[in-house]
N, C-alpha and C. Protein backbone atom coordinates (compact mmCIF):
# COMPACT_ATOMS: atom_id res chain seq x y z
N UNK A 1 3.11 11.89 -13.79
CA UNK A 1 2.63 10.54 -14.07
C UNK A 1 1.27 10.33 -13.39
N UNK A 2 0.15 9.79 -14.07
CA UNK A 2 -0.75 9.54 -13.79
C UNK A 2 -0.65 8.36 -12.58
N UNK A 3 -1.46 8.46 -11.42
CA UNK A 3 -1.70 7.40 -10.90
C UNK A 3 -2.63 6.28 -11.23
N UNK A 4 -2.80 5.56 -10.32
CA UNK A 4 -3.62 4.10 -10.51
C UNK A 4 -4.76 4.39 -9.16
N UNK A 5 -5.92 4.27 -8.93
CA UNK A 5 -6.75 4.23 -8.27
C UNK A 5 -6.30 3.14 -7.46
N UNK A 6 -6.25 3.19 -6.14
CA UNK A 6 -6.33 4.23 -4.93
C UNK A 6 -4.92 4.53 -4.32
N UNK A 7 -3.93 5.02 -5.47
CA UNK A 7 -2.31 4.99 -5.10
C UNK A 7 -2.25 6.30 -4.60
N UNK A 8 -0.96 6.85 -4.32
CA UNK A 8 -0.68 8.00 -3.88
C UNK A 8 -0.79 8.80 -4.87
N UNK A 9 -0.04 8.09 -5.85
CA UNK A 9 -0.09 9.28 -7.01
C UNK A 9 -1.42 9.60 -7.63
N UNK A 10 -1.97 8.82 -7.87
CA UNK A 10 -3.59 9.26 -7.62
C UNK A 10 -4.34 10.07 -7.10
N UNK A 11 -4.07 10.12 -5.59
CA UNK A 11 -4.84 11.03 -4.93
C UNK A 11 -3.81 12.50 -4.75
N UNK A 12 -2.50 12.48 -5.18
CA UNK A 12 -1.89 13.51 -5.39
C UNK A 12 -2.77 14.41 -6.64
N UNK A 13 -3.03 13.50 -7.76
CA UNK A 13 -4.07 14.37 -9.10
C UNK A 13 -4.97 14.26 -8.29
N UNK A 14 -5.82 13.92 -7.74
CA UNK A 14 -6.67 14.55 -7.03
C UNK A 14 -7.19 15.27 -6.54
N UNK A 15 -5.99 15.62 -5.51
CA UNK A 15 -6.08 16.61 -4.65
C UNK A 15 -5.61 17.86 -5.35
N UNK A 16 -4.53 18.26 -6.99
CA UNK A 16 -4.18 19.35 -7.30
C UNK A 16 -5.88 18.99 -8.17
N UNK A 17 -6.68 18.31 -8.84
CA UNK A 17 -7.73 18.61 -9.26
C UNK A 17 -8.90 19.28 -8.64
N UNK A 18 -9.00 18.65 -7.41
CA UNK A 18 -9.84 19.69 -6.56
C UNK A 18 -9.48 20.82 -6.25
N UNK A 19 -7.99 21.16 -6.41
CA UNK A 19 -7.61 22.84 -5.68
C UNK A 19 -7.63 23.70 -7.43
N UNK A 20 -7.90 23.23 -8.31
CA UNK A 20 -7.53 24.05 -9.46
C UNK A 20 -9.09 23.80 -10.43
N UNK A 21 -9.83 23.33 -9.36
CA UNK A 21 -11.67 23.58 -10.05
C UNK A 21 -11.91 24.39 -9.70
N UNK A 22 -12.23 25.75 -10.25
CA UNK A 22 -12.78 26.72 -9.36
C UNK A 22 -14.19 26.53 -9.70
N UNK A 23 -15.25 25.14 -10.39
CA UNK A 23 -16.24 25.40 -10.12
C UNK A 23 -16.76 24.58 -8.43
N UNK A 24 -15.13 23.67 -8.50
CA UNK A 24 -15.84 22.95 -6.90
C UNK A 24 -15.40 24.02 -5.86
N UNK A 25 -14.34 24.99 -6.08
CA UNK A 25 -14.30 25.67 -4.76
C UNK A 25 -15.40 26.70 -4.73
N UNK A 26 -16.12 26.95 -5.83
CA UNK A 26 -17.51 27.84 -5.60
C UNK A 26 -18.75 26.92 -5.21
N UNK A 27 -18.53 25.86 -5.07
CA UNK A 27 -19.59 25.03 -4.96
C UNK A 27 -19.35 24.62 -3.14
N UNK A 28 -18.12 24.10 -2.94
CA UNK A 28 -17.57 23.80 -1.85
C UNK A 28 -17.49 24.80 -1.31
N UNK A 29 -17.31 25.84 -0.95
CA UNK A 29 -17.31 27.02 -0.74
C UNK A 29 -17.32 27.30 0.85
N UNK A 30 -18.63 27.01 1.03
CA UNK A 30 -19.13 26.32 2.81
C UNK A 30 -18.66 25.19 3.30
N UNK A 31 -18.48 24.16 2.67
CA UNK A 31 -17.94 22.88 3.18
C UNK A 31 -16.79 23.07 4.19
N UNK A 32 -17.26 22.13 5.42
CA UNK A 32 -16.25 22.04 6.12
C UNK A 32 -16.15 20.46 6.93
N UNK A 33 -15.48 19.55 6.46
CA UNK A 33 -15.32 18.37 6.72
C UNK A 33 -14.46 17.33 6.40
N UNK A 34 -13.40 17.20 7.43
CA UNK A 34 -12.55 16.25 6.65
C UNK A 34 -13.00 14.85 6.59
N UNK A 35 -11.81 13.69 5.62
CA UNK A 35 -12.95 12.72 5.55
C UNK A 35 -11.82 11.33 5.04
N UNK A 36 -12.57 10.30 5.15
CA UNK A 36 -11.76 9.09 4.83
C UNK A 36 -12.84 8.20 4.08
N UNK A 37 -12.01 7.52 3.04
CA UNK A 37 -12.23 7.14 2.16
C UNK A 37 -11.69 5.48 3.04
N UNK A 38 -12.53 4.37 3.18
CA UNK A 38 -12.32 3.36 3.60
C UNK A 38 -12.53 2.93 2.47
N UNK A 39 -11.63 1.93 1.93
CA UNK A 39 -11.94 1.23 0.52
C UNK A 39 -11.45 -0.27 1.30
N UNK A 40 -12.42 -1.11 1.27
CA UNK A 40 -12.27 -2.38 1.52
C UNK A 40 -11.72 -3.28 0.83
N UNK A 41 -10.89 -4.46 0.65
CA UNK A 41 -10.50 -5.52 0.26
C UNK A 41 -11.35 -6.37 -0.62
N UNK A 42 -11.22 -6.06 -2.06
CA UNK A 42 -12.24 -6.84 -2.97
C UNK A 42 -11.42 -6.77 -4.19
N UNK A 43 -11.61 -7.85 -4.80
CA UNK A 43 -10.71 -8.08 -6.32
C UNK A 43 -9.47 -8.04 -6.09
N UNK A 44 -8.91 -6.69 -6.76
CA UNK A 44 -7.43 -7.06 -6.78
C UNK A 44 -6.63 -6.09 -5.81
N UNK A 45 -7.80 -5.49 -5.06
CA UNK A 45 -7.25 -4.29 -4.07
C UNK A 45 -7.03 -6.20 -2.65
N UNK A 46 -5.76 -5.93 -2.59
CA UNK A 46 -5.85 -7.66 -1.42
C UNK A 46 -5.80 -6.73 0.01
N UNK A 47 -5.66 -5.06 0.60
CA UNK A 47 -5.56 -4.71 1.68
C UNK A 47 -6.76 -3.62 1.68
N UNK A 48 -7.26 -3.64 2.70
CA UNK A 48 -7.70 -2.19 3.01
C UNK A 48 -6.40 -0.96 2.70
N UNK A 49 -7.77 -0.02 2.43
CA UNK A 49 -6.70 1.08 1.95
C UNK A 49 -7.77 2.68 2.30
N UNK A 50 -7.14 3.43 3.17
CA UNK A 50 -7.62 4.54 3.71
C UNK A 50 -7.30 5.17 3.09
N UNK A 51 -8.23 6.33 2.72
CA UNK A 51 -7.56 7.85 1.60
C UNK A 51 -8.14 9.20 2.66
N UNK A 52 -7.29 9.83 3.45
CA UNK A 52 -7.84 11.11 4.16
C UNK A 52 -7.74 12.22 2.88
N UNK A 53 -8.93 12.98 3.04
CA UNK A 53 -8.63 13.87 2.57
C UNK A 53 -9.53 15.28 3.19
N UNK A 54 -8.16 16.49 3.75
CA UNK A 54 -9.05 17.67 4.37
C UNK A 54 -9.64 18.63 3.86
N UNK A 55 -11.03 18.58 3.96
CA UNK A 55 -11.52 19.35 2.88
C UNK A 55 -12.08 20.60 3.99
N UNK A 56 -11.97 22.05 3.19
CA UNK A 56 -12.52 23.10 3.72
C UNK A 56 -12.22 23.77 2.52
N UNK A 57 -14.08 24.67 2.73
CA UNK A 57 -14.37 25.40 2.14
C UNK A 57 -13.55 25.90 0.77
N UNK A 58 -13.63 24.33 -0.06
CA UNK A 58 -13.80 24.32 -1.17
C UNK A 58 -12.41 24.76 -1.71
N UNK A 59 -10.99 23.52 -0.81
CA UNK A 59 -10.05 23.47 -0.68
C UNK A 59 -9.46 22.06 -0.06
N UNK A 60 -8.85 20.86 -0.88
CA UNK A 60 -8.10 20.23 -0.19
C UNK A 60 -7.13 20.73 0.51
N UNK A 61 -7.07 20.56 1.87
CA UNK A 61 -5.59 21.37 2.54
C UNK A 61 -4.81 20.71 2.59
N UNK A 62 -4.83 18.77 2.47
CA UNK A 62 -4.11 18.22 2.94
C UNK A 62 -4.64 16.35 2.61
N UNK A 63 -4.01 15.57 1.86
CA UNK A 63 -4.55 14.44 2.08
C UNK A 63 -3.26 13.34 2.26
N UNK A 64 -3.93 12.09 2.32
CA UNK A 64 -2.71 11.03 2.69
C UNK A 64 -2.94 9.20 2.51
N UNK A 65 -2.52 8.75 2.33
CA UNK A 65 -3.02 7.52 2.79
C UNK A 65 -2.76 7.49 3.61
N UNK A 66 -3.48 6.35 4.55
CA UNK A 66 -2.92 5.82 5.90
C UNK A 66 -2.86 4.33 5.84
N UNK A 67 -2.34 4.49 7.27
CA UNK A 67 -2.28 2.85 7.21
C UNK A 67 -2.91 1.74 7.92
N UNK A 68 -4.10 3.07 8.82
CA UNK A 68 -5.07 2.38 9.16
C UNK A 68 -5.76 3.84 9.93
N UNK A 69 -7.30 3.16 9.58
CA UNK A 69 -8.25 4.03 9.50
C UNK A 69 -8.65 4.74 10.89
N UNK A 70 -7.95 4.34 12.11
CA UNK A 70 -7.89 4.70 13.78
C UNK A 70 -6.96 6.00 13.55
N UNK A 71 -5.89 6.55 12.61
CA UNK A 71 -4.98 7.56 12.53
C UNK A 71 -5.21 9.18 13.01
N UNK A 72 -7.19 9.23 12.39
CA UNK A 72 -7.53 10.15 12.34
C UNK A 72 -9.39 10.32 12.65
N UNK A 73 -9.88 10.74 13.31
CA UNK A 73 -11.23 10.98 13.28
C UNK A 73 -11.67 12.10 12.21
N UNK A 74 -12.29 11.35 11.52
CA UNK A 74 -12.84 12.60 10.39
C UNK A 74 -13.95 12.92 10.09
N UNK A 75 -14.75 13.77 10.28
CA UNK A 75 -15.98 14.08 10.34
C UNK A 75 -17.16 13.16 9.54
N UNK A 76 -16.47 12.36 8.48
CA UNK A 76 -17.06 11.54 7.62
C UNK A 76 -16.14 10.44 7.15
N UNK A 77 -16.97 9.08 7.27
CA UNK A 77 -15.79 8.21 6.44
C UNK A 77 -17.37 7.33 5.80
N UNK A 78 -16.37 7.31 4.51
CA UNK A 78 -17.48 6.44 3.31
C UNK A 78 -16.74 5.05 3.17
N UNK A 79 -17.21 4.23 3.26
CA UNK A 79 -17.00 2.89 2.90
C UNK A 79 -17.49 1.83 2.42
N UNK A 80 -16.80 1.03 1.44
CA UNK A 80 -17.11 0.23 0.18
C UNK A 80 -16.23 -0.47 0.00
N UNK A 81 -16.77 -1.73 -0.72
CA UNK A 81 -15.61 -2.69 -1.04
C UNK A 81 -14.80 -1.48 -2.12
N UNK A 82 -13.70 -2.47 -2.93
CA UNK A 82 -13.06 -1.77 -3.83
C UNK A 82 -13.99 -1.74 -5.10
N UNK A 83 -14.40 -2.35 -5.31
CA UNK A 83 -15.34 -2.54 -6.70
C UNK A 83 -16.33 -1.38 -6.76
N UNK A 84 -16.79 -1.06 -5.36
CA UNK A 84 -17.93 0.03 -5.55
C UNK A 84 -17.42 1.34 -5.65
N UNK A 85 -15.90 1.53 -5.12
CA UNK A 85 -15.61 2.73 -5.32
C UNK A 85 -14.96 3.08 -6.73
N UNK A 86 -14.71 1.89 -7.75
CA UNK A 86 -14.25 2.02 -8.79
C UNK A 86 -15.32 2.22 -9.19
N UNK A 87 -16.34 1.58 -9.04
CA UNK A 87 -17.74 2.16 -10.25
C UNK A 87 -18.39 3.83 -10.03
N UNK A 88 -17.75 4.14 -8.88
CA UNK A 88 -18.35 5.18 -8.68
C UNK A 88 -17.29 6.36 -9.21
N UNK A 89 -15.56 6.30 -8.81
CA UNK A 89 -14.53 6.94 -9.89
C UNK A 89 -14.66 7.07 -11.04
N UNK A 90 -15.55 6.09 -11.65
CA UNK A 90 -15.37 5.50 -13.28
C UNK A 90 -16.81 5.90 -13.77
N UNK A 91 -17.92 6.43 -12.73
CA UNK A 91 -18.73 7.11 -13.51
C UNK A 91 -19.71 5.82 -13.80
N UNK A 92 -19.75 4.66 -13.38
CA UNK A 92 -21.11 3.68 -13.55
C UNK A 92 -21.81 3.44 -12.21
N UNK A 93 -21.56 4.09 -11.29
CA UNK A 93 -22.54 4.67 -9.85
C UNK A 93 -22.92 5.78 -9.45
N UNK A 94 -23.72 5.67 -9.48
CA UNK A 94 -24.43 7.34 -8.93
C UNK A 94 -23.94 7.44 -7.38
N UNK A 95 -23.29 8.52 -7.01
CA UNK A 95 -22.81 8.36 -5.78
C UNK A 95 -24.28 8.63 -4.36
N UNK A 96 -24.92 9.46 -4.97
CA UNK A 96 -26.10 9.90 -3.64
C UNK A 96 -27.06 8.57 -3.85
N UNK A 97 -27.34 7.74 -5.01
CA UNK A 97 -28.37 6.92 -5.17
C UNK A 97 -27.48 5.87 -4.02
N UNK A 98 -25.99 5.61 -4.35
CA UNK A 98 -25.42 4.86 -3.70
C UNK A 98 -25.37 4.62 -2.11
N UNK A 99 -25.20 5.91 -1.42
CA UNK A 99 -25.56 5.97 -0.15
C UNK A 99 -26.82 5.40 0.48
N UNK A 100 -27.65 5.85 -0.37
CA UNK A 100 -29.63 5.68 -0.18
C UNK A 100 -29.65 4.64 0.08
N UNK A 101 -29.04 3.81 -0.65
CA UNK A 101 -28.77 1.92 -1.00
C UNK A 101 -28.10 1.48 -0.48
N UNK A 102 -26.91 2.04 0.46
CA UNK A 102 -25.66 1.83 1.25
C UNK A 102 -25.06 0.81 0.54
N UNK A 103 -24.55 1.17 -0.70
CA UNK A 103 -23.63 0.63 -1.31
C UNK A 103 -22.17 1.25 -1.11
N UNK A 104 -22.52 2.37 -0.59
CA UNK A 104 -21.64 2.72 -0.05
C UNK A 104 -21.88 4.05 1.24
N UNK A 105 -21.29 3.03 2.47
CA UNK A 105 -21.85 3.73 3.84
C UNK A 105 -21.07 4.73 4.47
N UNK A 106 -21.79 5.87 5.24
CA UNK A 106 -21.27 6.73 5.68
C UNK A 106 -21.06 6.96 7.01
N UNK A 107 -20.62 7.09 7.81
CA UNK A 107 -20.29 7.30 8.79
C UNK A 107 -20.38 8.75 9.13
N UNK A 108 -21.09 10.03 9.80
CA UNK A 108 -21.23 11.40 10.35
C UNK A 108 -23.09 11.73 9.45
N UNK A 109 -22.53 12.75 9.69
CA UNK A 109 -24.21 14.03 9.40
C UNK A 109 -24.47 13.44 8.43
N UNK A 110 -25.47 12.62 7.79
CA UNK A 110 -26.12 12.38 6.59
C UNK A 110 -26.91 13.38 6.44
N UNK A 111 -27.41 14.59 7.49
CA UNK A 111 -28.13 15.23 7.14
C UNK A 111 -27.25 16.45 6.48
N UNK A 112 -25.96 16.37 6.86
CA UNK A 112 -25.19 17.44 6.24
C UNK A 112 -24.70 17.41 4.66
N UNK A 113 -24.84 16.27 4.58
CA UNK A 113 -24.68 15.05 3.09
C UNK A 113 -25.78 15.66 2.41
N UNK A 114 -26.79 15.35 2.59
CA UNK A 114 -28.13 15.58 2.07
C UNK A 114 -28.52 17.33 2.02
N UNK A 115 -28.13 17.92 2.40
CA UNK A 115 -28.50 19.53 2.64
C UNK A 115 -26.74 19.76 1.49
N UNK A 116 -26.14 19.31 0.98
CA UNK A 116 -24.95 19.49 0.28
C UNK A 116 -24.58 19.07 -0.73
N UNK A 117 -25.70 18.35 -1.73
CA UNK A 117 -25.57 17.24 -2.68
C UNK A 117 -24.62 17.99 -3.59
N UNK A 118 -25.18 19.19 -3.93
CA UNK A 118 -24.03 19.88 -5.29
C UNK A 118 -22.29 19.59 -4.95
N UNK A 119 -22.15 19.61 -3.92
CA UNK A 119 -20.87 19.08 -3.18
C UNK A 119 -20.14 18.27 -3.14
N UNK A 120 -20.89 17.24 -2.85
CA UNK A 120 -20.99 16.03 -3.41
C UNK A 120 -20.66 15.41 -4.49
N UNK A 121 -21.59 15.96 -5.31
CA UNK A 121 -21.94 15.57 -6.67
C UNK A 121 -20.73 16.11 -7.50
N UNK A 122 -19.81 17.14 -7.22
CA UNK A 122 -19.02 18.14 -8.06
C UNK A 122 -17.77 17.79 -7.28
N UNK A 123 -17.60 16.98 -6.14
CA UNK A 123 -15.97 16.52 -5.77
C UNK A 123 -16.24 15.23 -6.39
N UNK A 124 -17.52 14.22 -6.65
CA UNK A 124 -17.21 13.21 -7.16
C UNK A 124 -16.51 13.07 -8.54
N UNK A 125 -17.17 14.38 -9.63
CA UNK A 125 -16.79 14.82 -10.64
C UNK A 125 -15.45 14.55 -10.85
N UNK A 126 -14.89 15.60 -10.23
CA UNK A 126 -13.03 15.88 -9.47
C UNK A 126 -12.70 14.29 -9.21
N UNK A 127 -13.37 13.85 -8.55
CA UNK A 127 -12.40 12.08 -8.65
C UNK A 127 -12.48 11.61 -10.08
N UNK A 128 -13.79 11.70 -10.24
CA UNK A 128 -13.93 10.91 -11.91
C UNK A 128 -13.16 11.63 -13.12
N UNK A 129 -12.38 13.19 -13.01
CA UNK A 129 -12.00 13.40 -13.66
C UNK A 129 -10.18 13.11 -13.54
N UNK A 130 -9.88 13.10 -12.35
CA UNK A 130 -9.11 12.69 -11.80
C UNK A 130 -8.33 11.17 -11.85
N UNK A 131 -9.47 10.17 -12.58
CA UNK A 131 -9.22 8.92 -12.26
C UNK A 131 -9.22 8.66 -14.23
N UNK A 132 -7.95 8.45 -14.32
CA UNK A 132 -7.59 7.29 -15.75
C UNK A 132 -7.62 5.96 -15.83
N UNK A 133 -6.67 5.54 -14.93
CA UNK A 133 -6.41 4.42 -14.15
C UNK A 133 -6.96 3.80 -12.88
N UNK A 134 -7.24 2.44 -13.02
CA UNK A 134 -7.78 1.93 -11.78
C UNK A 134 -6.79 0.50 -11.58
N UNK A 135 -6.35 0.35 -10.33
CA UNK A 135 -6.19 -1.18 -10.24
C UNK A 135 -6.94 -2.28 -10.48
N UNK A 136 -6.18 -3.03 -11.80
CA UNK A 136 -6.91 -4.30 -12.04
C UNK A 136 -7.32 -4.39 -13.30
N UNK A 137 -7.53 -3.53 -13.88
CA UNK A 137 -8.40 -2.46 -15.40
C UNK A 137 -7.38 -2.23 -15.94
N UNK A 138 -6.98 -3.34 -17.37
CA UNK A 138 -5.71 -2.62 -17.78
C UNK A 138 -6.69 -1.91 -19.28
């Protein structure tokens, strides 16, 4: 069953979408950074909602929701209301223009961000291909 953006079952297709791209694990390859997804309280998302997910070298090992974003230090956490991370799942945000603009902010190495865009650019893919459903969007 397909999930709903930002459910479990969601980031369950997710996470088997990123382990069964072999163009993101050749791309990811070097990557080493786990990371949280802070999605803020906007529209019809009414809670914050954390998404960990451990990424190495071009391998989820492990992701989760939490239930609050203190659970885990992760080398990177991106954060956005809910609206910005749906436009960016759904393919009407450019995710690197987005940062530039801090529409959606990062927290660790921006310089490691920036020296990694294909990375980037090819796990956002993996969400957007990943994502059918969104809360709120029938």
């Amino acid at each position: 069953m397909a999930g709903i953006f930002p459910d479990a079952n969601w980031l369950s297709g997710f996470i088997d979408h990123l382990n069964s791209d072999p163009q993101y694990a050749k791309t990811a390859s070097n990557w080493e950074g786990d990371m949280v997804f802070a999605i803020l309280a906007d529209g019809p998302l009414e809670n914050d909602t954390y998404v960990y997910l451990d990424l190495w070298h071009g391998k989820c090992r492990s992701g989760r929701i939490l239930t609050d974003a203190d659970e885990v230090s992760p080398a990177y956490t991106l954060s956005a209301p809910y609206s910005n991370f749906v436009r960016v799942v759904t393919g009407d945000l450019d995710p690197m223009q987005d940062l530039l603009t801090r529409k959606l902010g990062v927290k660790g190495n921006m310089g490691y961000l920036m020296r990694n865009v294909p990375v980037v650019l090819k796990f956002v893919k993996c969400a957007q291909a990943a994502t059918d459903n969104v809360l709120g969007v029938e």
